[in-house]
Protein backbone atom coordinates (compact mmCIF):
# COMPACT_ATOMS: atom_id res chain seq x y z
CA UNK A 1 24.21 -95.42 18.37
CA UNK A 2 25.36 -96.23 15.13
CA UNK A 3 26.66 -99.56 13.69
CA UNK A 4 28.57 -100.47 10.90
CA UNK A 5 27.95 -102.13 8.29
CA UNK A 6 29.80 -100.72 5.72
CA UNK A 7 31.15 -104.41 4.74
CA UNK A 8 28.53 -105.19 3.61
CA UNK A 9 27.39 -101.70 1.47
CA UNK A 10 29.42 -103.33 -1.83
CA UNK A 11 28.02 -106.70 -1.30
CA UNK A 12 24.72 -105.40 -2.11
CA UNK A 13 25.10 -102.77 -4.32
CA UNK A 14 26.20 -105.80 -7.12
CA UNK A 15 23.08 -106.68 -6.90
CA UNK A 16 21.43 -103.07 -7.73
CA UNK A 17 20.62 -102.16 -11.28
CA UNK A 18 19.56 -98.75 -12.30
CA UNK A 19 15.59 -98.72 -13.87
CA UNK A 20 15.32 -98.03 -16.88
CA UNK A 21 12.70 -95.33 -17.88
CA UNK A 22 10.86 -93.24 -20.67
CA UNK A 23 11.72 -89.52 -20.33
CA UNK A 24 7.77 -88.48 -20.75
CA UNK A 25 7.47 -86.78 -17.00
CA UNK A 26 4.13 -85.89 -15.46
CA UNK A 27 4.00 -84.05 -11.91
CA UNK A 28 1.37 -83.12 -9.65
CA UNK A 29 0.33 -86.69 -9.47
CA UNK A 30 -1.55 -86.35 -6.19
CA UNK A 31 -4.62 -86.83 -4.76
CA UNK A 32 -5.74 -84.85 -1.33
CA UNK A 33 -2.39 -83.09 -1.03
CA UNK A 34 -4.75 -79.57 -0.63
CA UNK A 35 -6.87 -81.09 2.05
CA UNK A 36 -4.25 -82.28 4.48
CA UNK A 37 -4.24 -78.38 5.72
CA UNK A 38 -0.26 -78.62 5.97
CA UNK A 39 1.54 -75.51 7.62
CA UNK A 40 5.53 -73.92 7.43
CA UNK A 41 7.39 -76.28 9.15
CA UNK A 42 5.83 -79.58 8.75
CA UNK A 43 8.40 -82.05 7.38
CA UNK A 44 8.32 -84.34 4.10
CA UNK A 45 10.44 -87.51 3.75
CA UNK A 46 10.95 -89.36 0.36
CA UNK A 47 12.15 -92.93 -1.34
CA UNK A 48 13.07 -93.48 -4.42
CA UNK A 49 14.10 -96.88 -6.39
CA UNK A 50 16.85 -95.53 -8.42
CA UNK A 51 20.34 -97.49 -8.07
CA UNK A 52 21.84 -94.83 -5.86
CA UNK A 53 18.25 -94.27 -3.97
CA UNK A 54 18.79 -98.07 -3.06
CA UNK A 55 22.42 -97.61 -2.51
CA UNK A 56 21.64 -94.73 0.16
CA UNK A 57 18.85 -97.08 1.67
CA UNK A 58 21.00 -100.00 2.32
CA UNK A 59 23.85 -97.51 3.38
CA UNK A 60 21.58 -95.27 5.72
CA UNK A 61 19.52 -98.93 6.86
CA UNK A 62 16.68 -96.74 6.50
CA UNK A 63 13.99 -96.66 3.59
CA UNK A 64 14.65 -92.35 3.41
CA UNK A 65 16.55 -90.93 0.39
CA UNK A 66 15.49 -87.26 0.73
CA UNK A 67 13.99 -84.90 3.25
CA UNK A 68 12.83 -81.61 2.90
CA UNK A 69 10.59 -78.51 5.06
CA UNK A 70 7.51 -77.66 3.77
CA UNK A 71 6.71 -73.60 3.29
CA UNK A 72 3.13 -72.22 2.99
CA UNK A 73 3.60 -69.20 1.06
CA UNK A 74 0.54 -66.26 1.83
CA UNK A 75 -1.42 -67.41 -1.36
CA UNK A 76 -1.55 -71.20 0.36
CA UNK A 77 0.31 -72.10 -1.99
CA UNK A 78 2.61 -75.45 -0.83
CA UNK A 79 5.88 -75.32 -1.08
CA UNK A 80 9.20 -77.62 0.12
CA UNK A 81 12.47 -76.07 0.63
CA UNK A 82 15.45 -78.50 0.02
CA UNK A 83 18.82 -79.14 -1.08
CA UNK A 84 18.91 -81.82 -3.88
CA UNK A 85 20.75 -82.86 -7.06
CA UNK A 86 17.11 -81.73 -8.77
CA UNK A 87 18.04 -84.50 -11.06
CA UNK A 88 15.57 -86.81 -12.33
CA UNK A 89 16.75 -88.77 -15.38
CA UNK A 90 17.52 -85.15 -16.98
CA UNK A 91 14.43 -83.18 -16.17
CA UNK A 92 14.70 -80.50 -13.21
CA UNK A 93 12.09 -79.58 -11.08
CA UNK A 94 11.17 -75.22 -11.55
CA UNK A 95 12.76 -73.53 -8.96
CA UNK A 96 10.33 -70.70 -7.38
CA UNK A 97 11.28 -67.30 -8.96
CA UNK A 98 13.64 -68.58 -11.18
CA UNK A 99 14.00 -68.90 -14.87
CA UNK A 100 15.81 -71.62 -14.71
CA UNK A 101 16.47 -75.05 -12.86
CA UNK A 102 19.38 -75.85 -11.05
CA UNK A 103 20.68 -77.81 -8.42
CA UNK A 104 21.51 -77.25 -4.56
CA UNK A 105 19.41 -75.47 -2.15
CA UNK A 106 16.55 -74.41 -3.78
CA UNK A 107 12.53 -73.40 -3.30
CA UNK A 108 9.90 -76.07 -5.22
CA UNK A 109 6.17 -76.46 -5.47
CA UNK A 110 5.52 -79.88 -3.08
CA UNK A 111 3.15 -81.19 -5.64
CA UNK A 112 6.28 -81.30 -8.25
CA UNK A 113 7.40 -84.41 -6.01
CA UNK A 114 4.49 -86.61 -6.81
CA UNK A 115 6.02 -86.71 -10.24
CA UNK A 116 6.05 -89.71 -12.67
CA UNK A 117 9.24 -89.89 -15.54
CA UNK A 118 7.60 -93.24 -17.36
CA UNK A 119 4.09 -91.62 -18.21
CA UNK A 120 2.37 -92.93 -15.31
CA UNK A 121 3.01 -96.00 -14.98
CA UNK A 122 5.22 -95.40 -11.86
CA UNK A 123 5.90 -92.67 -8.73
CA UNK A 124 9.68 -91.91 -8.92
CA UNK A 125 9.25 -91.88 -5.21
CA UNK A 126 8.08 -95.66 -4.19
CA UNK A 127 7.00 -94.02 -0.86
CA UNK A 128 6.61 -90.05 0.67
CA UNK A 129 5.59 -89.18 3.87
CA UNK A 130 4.73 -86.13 5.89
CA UNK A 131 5.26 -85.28 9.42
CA UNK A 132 2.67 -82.43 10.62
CA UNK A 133 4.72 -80.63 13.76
CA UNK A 134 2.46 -80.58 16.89
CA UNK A 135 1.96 -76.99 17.54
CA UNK A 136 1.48 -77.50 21.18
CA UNK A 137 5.22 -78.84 21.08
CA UNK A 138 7.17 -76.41 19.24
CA UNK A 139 6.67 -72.60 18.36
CA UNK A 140 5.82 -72.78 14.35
CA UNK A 141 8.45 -71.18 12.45
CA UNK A 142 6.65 -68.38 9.98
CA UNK A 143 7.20 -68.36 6.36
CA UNK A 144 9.39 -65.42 6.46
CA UNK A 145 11.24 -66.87 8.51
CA UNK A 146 11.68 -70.08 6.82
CA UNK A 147 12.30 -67.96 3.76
CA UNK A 148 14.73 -65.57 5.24
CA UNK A 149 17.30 -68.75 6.05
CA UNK A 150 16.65 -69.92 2.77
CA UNK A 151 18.10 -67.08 1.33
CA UNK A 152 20.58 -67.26 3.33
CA UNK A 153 21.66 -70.67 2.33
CA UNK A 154 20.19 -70.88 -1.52
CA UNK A 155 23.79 -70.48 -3.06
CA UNK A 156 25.26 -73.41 -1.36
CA UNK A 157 25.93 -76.17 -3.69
CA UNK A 158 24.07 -80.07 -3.20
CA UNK A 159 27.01 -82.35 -2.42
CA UNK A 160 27.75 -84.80 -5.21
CA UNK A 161 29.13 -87.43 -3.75
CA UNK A 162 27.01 -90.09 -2.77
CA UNK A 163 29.48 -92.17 -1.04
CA UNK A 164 29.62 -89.16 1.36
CA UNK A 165 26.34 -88.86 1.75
CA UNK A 166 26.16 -93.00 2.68
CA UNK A 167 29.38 -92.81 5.13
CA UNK A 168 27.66 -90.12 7.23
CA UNK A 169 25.17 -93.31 8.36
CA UNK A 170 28.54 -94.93 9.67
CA UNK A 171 31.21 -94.40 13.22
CA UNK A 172 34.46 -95.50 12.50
CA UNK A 173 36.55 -94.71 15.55
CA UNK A 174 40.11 -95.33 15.72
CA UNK A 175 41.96 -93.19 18.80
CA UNK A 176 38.83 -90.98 19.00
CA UNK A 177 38.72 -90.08 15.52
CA UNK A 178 36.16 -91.54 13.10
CA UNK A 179 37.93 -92.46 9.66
CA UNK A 180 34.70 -92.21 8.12
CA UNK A 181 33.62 -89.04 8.95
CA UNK A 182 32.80 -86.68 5.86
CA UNK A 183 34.95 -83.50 5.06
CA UNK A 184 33.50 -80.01 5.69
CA UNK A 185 33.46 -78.09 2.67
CA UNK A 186 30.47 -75.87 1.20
CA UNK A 187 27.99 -78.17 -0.13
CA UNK A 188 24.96 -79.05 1.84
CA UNK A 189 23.23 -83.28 1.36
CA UNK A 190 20.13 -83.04 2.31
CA UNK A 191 19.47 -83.45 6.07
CA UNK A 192 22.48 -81.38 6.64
CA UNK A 193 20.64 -78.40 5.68
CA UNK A 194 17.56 -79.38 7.53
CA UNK A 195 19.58 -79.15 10.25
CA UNK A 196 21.07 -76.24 10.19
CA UNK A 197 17.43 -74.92 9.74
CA UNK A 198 16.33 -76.55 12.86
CA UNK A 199 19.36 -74.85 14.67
CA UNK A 200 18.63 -71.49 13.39
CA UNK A 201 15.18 -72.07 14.08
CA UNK A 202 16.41 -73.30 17.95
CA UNK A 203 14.43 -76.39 17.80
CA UNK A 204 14.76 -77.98 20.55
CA UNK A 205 15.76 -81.14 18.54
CA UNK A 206 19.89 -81.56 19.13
CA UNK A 207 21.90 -84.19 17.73
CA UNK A 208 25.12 -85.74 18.80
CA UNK A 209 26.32 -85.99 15.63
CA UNK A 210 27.18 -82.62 13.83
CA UNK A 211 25.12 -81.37 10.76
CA UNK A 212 27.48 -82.99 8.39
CA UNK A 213 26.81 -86.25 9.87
CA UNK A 214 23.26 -86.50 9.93
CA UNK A 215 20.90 -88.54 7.55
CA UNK A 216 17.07 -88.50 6.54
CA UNK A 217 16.80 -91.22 8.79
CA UNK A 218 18.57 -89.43 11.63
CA UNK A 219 16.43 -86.07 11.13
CA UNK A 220 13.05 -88.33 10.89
CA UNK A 221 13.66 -90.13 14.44
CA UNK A 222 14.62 -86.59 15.97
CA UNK A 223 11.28 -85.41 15.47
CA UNK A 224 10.02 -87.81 17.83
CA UNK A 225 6.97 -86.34 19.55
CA UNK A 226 7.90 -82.92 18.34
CA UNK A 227 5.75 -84.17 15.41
CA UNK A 228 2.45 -85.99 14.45
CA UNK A 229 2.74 -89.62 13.43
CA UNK A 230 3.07 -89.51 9.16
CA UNK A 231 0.94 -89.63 6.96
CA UNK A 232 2.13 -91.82 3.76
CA UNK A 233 1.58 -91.30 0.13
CA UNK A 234 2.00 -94.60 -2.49
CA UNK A 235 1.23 -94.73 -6.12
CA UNK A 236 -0.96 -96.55 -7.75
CA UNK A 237 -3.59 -96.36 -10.97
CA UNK A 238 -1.28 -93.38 -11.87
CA UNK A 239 -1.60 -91.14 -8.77
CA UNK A 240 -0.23 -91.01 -5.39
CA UNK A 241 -2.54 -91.67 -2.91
CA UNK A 242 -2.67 -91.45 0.65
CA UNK A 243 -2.23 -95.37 1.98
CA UNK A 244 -1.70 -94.83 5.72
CA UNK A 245 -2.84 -92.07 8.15
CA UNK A 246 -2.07 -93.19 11.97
């Protein structure tokens, strides 16, 4: 059930200040990624400490701020399949098979993510974790077919509006109708597209709340024990390391 506190969501953000940063980017900033043996369908969950990163953490009471489903390709190669505003402080992330960048739903080498925009000195994402799915739980989707729905959804546009993006944490009901609900339209955040994925994939992982509505927070607590335990990934001496395997 969901509570709100959406009071209290402009009390803190006047306390938030955006980080400032150098523009030198570095990527592939990981150590052990290779050896974790991760398959199609295990699931990736990220924080950053940008101003609207913490906005969406107070807003979502969660630490998530992006979530996205890995794809093995057949070379091994690791990728994540996401929608996102691919924006970090001006630099875009390559989009598989494309000459250039862009925004929305889109194909990415994982390693990418482990990406530093101040030379080193800090992870963009404070904190990423990865969810192996148990395959004696769920019938692992295949890369084609992971690939086949991203086709299918690849032109939809990332939503832009973060304050969307925060409501969809909140329930305001007022003669069964919540005022805060987002607006349909043709833009995917996040989680909403990882859920459409896990409905085309018929997981058995249902929510009450439709697609629109769902968070990173929301999709990591429906794995439940559809999924290992995470493994979690910090950053420190200039490389994200694994800090916590349970």
């Amino acid at each position: 059930m969901k509570h709100l506190y959406f009071i209290f969501i402009f009390f803190f953000t006047s306390l938030l200040g955006q980080r400032n940063v150098d523009h030198n980017i570095q990527t592939g900033l990981v150590l052990n990624l290779n050896s974790l043996d991760l398959k199609t369908g295990d699931m990736a969950f990220f924080q950053n400490q940008t101003f609207y990163g913490k906005l969406t953490q107070i807003g979502t009471l969660s630490p998530f701020t992006h979530t996205a489903m890995v794809v093995v390709s057949d070379s091994g190669e690791i990728l994540l399949t996401h929608s996102t505003l691919n924006d970090y402080n001006g630099y875009s992330i390559p989009v598989i098979d494309k000459k250039e960048s862009y925004s929305g739903t889109i194909l990415t080498r994982f390693d990418d993510l482990f990406l530093s925009l101040d030379n080193g000195k800090s992870g963009f994402y404070k904190t990423i974790w990865i969810r192996k799915l148990k395959d004696s739980k769920l019938n692992r989707p295949t890369a084609k077919e992971i690939l086949k729905l991203y086709s299918k959804y690849k032109n939809t546009p990332f939503e832009p509006s973060n304050l969307h993006f925060i409501l969809s944490a909140f329930d305001l009901i007022i003669f069964h109708y919540d005022l805060l609900k987002s607006p349909n339209d043709n833009t995917f955040m996040c989680s909403e597209y990882i859920a459409h994925l896990f409905k085309d994939l018929s997981f058995p992982i249902h929510s009450k709340e439709p697609p629109r509505e769902i968070t990173p927070s929301d999709i990591y607590k429906l794995l439940g024990d559809y999924f290992e335990d995470p493994i979690v990934f910090g950053f420190k001496n200039g490389l994200y390391h694994i800090i916590d395997v349970k």
